[in-house]
Every structure is written in C-alpha cells, then in structure tokens.
C-alpha atoms as a PDB file:
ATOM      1  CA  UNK A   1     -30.268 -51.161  16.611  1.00  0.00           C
ATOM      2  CA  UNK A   2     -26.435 -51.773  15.982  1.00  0.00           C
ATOM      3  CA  UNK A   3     -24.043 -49.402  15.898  1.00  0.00           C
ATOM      4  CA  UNK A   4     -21.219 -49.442  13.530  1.00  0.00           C
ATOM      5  CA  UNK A   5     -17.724 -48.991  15.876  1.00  0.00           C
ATOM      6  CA  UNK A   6     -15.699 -47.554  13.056  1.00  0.00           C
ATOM      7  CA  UNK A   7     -18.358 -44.205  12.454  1.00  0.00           C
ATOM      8  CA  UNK A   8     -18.328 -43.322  16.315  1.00  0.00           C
ATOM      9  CA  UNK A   9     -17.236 -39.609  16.703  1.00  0.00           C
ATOM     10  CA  UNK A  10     -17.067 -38.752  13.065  1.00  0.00           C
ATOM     11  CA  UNK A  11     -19.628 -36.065  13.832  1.00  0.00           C
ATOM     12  CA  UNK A  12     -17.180 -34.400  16.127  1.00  0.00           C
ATOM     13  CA  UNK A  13     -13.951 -35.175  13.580  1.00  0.00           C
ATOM     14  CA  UNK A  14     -16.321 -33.227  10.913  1.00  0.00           C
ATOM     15  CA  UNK A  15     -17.137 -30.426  13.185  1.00  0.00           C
ATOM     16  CA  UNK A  16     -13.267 -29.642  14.214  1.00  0.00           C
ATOM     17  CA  UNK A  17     -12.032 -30.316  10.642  1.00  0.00           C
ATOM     18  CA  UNK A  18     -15.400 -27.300   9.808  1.00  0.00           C
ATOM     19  CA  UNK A  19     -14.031 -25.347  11.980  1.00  0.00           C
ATOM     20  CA  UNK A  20     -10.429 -25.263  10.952  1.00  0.00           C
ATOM     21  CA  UNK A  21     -11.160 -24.164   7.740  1.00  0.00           C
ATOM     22  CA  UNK A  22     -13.014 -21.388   8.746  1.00  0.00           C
ATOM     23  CA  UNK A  23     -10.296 -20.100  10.811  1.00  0.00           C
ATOM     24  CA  UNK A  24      -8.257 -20.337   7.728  1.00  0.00           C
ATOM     25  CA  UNK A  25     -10.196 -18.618   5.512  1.00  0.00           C
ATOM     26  CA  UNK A  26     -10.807 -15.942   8.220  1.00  0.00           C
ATOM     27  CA  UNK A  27      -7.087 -15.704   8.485  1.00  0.00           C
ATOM     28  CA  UNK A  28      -6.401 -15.275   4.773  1.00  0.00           C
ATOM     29  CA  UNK A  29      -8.987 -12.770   4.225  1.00  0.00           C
ATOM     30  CA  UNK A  30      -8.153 -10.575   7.379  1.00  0.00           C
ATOM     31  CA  UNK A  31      -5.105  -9.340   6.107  1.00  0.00           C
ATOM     32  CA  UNK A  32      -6.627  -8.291   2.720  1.00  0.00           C
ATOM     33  CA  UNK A  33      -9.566  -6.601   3.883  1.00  0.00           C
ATOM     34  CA  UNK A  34      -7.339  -4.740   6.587  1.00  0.00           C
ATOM     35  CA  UNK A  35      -4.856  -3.747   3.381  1.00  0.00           C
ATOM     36  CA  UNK A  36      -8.057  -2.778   1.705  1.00  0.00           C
ATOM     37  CA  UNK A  37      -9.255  -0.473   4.556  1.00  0.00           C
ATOM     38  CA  UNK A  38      -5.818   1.040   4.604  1.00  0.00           C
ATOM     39  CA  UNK A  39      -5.459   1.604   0.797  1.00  0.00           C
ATOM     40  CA  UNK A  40      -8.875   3.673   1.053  1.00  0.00           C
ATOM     41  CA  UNK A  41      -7.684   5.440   4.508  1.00  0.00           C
ATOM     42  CA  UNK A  42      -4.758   6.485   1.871  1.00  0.00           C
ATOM     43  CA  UNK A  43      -7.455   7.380  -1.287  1.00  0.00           C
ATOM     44  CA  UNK A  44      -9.210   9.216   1.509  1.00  0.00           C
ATOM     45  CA  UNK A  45      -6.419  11.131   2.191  1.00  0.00           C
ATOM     46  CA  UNK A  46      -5.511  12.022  -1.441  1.00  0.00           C
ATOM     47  CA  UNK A  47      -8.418  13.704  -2.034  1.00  0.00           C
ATOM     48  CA  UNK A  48      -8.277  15.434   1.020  1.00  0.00           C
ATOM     49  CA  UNK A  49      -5.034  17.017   0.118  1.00  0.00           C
ATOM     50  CA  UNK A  50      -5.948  18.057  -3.532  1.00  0.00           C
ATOM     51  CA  UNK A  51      -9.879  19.559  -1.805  1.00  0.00           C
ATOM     52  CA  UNK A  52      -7.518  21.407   0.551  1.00  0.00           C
ATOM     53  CA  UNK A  53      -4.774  22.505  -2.509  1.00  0.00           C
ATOM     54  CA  UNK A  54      -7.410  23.529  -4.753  1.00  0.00           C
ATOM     55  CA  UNK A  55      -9.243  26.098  -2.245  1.00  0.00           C
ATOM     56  CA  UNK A  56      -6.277  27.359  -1.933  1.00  0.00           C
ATOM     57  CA  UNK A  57      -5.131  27.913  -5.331  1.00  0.00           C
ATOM     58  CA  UNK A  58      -8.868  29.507  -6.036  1.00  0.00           C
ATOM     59  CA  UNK A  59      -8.063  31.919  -3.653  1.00  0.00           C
ATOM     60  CA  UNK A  60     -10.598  30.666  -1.010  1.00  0.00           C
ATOM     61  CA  UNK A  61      -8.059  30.139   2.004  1.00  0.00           C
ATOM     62  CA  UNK A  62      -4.487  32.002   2.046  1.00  0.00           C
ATOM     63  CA  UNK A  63      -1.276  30.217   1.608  1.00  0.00           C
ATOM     64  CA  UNK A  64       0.615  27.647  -1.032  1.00  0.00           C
ATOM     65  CA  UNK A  65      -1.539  24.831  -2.346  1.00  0.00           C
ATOM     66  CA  UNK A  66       1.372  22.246  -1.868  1.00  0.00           C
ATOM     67  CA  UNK A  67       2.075  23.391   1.597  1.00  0.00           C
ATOM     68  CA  UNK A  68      -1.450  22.906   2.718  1.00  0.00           C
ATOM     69  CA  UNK A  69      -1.926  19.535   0.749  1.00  0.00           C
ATOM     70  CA  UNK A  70       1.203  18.438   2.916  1.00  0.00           C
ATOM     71  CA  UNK A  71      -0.350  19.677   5.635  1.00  0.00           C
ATOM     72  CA  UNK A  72      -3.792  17.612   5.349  1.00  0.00           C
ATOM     73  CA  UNK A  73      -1.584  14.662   3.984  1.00  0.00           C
ATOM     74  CA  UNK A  74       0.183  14.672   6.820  1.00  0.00           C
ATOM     75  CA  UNK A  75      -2.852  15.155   9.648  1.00  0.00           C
ATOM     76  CA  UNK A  76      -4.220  12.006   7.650  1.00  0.00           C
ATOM     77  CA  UNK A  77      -1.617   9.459   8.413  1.00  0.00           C
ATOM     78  CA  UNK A  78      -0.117  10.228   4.754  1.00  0.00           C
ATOM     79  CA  UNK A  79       2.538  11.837   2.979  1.00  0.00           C
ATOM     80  CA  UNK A  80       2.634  13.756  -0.011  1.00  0.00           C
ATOM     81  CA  UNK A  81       4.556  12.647  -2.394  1.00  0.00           C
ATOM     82  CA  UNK A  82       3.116  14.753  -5.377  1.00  0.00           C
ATOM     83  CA  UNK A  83       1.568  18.449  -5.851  1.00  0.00           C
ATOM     84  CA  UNK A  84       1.301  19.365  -9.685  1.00  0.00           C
ATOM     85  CA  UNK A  85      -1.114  23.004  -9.654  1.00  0.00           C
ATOM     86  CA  UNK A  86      -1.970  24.154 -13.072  1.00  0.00           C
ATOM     87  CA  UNK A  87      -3.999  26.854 -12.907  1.00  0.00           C
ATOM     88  CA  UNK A  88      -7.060  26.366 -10.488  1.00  0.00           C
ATOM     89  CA  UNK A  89      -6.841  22.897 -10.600  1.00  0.00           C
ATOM     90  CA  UNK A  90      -4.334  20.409  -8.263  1.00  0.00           C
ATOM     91  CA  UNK A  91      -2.930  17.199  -9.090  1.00  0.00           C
ATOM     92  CA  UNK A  92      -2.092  15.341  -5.929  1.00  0.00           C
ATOM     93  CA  UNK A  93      -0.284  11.949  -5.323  1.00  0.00           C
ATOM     94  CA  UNK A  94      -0.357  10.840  -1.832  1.00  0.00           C
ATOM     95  CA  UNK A  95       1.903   7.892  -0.491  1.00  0.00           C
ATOM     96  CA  UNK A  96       1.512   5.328   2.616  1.00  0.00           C
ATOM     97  CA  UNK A  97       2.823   2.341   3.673  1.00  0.00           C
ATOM     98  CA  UNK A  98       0.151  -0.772   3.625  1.00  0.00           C
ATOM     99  CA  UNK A  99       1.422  -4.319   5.032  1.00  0.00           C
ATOM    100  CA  UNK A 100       4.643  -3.249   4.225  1.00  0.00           C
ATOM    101  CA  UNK A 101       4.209  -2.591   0.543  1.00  0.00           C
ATOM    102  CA  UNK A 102       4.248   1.564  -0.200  1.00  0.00           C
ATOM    103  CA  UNK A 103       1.239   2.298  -1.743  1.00  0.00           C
ATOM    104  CA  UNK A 104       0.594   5.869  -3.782  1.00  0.00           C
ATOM    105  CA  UNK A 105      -2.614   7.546  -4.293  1.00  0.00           C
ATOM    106  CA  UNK A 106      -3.246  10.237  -7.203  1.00  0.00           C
ATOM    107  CA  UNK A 107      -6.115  12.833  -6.977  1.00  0.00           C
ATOM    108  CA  UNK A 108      -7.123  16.142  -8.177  1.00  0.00           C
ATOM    109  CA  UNK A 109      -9.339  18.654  -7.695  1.00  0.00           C
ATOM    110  CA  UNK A 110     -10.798  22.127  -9.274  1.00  0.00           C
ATOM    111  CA  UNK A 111     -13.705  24.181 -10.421  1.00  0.00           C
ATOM    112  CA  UNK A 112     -15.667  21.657 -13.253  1.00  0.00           C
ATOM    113  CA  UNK A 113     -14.823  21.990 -16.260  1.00  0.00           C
ATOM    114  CA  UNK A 114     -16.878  24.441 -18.342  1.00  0.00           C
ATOM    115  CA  UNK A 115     -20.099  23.015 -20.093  1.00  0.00           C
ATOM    116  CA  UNK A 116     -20.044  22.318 -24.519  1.00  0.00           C
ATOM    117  CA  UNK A 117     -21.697  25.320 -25.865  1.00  0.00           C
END
C-alpha cells in the first residue's frame, strides 16, 4: 500500500485548524453570556428594590420607600436611578454598568390589582 506524500499530517492540520475555531467561538460568546449574567444580576436587583419599596409604602416595614429601594439597590451591586411611588405601588429603575455600557433596569411592585367584578 502507497502512501500519497502530499496528504501526510493533514489529520493533525485539521485537528489544530478544529480547534482554533472553537477557541474563537468560545471567545466571542464568553463576553456575551458574562454581559447576559450581569444584565440579570441588574434585573435581579430591580425587583429587589421595588419588593423592598413596596413593603414599605404598604406599611409593612417603617421608613421611605425610595430610601430603602436605594438601600437594597445598593447592597446588590446597583444603583437606583429611579423611585416613582403612587399609592401602594413602586416604580423602580435600577442602573449598572455591564462591559462598559450603563445598563438600566425598570420594575415595580404592589398589592395585585383588584379582580373584574
């Protein structure tokens, strides 16, 4: 059996080249799904901060609803950038910085809202 000179170590030429462009896509995609863990670190956050406002503003804990959304904003890696109360309910918008784009998060919280008749 003959073997053909120019085919010799294509195998391992196929395996490197395999290789590199796994470590490229790895590289490409670990930046997103880190921004994407972060953004959601930030949503977590938000609502958070409006739970926190709106048991306050029920009357459940003592204090201001926008001081204690700050305060949970802040214990989260956040800042608050937002605190809208109308009534029971809280409006929140909570701000980060992801890959070095600022990112801001909106949530609110209350009692449900009453039931149709």
């Amino acid at each position: 059996m003959r073997v053909v000179g120019g085919e010799r170590g294509s195998g391992s030429l196929l395996t490197i080249a395999i290789g590199g462009a796994i470590a490229v896509l790895i590289a490409l995609a670990l930046p997103l799904y880190i921004g994407l863990s972060a953004r959601h670190a930030i949503a977590a956050a938000a609502d958070a901060s409006a739970l926190a406002a709106a048991n306050v503003a029920s009357g459940l804990f003592a204090g201001h609803p926008c001081q204690q959304a700050s305060r949970v904003a802040s214990s989260n890696g956040a800042e608050l950038s937002q605190c809208d109360v109308d009534g029971l309910v809280v409006t929140v918008g909570v701000s980060g910085v992801i890959l070095g784009i600022p990112v801001t998060v909106a949530a609110t919280a209350g009692p449900p809202p009453n039931a149709p008749d």
